[in-house]
N, C-alpha and C. Protein backbone atom coordinates (compact mmCIF):
# COMPACT_ATOMS: atom_id res chain seq x y z
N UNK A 1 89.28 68.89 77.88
CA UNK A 1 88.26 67.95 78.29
C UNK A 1 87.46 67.57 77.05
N UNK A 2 87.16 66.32 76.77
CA UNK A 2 86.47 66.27 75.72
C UNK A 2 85.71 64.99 75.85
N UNK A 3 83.85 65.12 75.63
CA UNK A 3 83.17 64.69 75.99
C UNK A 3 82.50 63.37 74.98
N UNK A 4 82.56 62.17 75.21
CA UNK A 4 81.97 60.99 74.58
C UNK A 4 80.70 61.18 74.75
N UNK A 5 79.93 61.68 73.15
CA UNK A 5 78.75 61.31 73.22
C UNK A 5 78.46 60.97 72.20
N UNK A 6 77.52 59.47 72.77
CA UNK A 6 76.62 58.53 71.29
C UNK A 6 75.20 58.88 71.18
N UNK A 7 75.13 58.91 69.67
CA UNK A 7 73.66 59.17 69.54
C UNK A 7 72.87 57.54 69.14
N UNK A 8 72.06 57.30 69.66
CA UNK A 8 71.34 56.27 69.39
C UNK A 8 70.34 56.46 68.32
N UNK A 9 69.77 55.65 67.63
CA UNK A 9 68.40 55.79 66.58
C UNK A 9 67.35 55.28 67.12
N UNK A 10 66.26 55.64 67.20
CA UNK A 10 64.97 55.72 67.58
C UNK A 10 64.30 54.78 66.40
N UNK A 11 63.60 53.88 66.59
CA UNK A 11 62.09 53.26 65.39
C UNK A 11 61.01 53.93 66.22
N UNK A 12 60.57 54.80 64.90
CA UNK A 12 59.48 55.17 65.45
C UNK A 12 58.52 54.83 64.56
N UNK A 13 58.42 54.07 64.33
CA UNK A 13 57.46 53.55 62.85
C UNK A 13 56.09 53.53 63.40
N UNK A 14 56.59 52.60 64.77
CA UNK A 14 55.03 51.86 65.40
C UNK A 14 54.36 52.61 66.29
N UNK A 15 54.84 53.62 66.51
CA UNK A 15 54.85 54.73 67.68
C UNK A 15 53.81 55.31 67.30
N UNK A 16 52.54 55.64 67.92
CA UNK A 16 51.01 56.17 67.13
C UNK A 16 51.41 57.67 67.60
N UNK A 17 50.90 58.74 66.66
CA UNK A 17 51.20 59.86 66.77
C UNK A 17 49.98 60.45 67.41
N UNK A 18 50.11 61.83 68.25
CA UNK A 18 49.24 62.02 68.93
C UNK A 18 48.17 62.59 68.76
N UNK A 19 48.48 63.00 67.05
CA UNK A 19 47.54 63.66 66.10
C UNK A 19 46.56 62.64 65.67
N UNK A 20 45.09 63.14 65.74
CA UNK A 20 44.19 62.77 65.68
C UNK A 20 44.31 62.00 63.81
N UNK A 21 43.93 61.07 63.66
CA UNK A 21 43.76 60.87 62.22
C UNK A 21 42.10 60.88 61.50
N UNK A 22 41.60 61.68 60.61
CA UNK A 22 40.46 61.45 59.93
C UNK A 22 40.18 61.23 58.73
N UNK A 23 39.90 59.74 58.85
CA UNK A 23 39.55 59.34 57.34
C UNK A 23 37.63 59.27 56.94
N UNK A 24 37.46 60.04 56.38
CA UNK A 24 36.63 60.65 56.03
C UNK A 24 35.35 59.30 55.54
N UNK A 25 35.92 58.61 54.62
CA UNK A 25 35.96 57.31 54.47
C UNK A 25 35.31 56.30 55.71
N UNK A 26 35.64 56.52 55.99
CA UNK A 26 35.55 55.21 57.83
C UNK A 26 33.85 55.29 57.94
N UNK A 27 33.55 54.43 58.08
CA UNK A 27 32.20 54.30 58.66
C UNK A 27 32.02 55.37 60.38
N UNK A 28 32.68 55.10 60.94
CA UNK A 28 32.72 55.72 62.20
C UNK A 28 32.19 57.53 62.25
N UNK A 29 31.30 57.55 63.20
CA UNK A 29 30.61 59.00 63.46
C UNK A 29 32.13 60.20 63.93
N UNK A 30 32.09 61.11 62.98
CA UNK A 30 32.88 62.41 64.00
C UNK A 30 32.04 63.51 64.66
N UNK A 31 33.08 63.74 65.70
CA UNK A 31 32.23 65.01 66.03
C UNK A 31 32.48 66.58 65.24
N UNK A 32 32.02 67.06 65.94
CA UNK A 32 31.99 68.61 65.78
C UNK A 32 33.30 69.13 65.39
N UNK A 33 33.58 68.70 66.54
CA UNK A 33 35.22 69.03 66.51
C UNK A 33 36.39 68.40 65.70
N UNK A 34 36.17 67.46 65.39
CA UNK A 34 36.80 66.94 64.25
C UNK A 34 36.47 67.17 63.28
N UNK A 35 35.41 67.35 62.81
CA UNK A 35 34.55 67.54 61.24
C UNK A 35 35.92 69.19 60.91
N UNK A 36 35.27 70.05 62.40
CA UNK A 36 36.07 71.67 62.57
C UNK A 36 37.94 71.60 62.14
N UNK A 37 38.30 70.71 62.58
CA UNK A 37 39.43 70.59 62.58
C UNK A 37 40.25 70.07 61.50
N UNK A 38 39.08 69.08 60.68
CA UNK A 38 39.05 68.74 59.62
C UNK A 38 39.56 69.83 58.57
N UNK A 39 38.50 70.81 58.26
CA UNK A 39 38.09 71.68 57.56
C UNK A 39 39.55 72.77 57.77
N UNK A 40 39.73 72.88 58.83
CA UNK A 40 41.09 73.50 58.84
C UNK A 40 40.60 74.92 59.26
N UNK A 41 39.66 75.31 60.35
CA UNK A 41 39.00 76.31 60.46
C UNK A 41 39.10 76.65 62.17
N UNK A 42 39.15 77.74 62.78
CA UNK A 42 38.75 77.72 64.39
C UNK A 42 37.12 77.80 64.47
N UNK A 43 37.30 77.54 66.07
CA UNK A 43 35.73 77.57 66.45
C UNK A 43 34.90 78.79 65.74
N UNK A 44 35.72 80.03 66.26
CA UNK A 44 35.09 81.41 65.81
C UNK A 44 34.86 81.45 64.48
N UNK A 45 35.93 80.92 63.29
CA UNK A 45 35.35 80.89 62.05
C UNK A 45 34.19 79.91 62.07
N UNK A 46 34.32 79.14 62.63
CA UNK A 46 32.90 77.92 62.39
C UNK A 46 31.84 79.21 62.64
N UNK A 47 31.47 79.27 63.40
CA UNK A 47 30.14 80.22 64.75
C UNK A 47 30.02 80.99 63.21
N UNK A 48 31.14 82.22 62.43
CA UNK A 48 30.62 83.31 62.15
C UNK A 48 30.27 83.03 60.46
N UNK A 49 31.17 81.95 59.89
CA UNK A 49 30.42 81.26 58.85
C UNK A 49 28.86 80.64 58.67
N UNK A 50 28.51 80.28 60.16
CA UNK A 50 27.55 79.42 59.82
C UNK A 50 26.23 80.48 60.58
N UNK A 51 26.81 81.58 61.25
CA UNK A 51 25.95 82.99 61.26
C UNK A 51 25.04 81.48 62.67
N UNK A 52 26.07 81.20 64.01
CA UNK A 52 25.56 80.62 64.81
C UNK A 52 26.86 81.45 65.89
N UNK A 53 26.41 81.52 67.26
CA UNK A 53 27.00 82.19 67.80
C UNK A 53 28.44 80.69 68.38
N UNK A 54 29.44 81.40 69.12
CA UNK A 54 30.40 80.70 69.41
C UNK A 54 30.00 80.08 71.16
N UNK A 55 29.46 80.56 71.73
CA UNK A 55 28.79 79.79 72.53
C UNK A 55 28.05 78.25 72.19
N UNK A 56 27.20 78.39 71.37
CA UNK A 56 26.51 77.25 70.60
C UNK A 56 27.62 75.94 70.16
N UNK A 57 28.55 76.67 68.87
CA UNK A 57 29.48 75.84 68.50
C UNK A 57 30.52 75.48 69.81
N UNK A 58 30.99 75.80 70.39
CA UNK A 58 31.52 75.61 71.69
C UNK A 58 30.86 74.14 72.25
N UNK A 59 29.51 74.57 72.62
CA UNK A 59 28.33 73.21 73.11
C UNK A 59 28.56 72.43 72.46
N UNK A 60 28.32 72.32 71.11
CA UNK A 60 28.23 71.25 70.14
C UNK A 60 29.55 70.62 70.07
N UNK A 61 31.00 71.57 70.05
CA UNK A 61 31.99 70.42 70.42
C UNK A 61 32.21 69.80 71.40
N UNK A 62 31.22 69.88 72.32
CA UNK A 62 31.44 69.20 73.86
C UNK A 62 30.69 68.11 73.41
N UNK A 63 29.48 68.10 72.54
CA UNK A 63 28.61 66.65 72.67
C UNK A 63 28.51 66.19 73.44
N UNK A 64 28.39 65.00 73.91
CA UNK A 64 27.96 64.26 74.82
C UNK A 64 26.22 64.50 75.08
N UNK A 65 25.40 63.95 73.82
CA UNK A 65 24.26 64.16 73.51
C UNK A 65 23.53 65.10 73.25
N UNK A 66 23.82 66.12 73.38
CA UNK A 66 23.00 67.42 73.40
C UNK A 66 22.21 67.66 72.28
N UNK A 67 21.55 67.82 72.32
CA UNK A 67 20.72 68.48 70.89
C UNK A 67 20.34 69.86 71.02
N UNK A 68 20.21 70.53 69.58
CA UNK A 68 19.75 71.52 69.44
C UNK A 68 18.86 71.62 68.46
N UNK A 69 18.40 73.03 68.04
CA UNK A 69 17.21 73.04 66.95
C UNK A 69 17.25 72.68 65.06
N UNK A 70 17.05 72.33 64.81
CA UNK A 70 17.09 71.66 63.19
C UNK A 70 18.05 72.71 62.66
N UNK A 71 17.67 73.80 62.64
CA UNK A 71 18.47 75.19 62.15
C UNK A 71 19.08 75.35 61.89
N UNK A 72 19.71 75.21 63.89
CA UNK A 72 21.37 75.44 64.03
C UNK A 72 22.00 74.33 63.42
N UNK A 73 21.78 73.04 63.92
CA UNK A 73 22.01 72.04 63.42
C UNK A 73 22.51 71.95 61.39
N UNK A 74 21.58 72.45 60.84
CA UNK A 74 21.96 72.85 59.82
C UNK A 74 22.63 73.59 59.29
N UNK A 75 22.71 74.85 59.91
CA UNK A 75 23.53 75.91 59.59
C UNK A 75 24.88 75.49 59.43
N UNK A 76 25.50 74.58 61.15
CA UNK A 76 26.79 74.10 61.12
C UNK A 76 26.78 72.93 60.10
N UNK A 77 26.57 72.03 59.88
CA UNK A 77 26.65 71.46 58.64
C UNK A 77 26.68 71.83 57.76
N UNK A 78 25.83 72.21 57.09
CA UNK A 78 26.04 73.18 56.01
C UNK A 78 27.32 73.94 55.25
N UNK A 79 27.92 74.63 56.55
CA UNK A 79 29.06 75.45 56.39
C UNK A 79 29.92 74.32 56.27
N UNK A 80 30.03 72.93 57.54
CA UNK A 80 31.06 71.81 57.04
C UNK A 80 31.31 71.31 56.03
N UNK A 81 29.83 70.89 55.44
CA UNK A 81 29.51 70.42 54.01
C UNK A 81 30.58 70.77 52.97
N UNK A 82 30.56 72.36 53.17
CA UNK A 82 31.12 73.42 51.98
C UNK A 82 32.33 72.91 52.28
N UNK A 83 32.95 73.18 53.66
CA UNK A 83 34.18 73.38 53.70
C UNK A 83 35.40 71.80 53.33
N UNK A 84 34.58 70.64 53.98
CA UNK A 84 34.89 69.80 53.87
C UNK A 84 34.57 69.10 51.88
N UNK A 85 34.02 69.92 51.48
CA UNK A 85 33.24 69.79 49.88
C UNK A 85 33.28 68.12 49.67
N UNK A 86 31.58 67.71 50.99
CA UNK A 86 31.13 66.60 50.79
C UNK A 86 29.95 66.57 51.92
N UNK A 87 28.95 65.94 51.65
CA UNK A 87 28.05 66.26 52.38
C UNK A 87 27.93 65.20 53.71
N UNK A 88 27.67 66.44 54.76
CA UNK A 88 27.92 66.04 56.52
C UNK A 88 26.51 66.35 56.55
N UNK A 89 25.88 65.21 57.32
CA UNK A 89 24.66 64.91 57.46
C UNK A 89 25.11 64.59 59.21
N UNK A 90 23.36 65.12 60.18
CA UNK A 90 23.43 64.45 61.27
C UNK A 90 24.10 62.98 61.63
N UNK A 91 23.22 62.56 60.67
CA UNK A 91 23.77 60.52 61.00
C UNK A 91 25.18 60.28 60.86
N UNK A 92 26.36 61.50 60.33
CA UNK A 92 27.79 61.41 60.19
C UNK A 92 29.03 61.78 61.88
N UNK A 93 27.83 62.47 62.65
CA UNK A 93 28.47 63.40 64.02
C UNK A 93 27.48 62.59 64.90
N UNK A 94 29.01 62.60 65.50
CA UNK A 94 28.67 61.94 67.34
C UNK A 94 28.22 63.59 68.09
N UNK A 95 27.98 62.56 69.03
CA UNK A 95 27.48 63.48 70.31
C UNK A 95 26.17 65.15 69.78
N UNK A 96 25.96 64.97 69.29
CA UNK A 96 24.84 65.66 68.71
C UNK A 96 23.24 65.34 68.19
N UNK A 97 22.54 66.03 68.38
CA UNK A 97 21.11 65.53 67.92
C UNK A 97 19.92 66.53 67.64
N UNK A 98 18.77 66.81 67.35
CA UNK A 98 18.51 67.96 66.79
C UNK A 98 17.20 67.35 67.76
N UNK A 99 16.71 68.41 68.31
CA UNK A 99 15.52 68.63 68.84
C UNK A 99 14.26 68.42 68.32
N UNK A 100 13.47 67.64 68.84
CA UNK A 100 12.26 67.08 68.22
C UNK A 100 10.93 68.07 69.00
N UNK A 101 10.66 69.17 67.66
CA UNK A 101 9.83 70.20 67.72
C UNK A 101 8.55 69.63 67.91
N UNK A 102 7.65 69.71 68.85
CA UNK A 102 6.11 69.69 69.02
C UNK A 102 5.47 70.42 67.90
N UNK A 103 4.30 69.79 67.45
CA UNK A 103 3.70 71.07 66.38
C UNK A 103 2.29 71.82 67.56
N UNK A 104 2.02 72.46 67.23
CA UNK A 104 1.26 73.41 68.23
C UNK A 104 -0.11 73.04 67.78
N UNK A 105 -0.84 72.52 68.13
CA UNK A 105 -2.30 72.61 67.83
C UNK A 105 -2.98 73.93 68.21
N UNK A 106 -3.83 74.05 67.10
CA UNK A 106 -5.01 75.36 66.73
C UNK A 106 -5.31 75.98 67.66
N UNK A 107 -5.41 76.83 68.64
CA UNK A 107 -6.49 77.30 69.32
C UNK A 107 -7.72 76.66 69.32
N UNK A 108 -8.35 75.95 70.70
CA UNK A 108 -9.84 75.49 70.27
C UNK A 108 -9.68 73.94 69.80
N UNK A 109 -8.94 73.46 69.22
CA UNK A 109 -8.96 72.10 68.61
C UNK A 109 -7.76 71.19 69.92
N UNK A 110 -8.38 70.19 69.90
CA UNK A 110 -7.68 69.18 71.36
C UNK A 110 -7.44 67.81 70.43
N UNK A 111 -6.19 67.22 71.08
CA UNK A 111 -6.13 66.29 70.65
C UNK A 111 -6.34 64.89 70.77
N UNK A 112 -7.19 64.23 69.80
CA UNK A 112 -8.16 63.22 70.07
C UNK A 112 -7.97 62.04 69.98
């Protein structure tokens, strides 16, 4: 028994791959998770580099507005900064935002 089989050729030129592309370059905001993925790092290395727990970084790759405190906010940047060796600023990440701290007035003093 002997079986006829043709192989056909595929163009896959135009075919978009399902891998995310980041050009660093682009005007366009990344998130968390791309900046992370970027860098070539897991979540848990993110969290224990940037001495922020993995709960937190977890949040922050969900975005969808959330903010947190200047800190943390920094901390994870910071560590991206390094890793990516170029500086990641808030105004570069979607879905993130840093919490706008009240300052505490004095004991005794009201505000006028």
């Amino acid at each position: 028994m002997t079986l006829d089989i043709s192989v056909s050729t595929i163009d896959i030129s135009s075919v978009s791959h399902s891998e995310e592309r980041y050009d660093m370059s682009n005007s366009d905001k990344l998130t968390i998770k791309q900046l992370r993925v970027k860098a070539g790092i897991t979540a848990f290395d993110l969290a224990a580099r940037s001495d922020v727990s993995l709960s937190t970084i977890t949040r922050m790759e969900r975005g969808k507005g959330r903010k947190f405190s200047a800190l943390t906010v920094n901390k994870v940047l910071n560590t991206l900064s390094q890793l990516l060796k170029r500086d990641v600023t808030v105004e570069d990440v979607s879905g993130i935002g840093i919490i706008e701290e009240q300052q505490k007035q004095p004991e005794g003093e009201q505000e006028g």
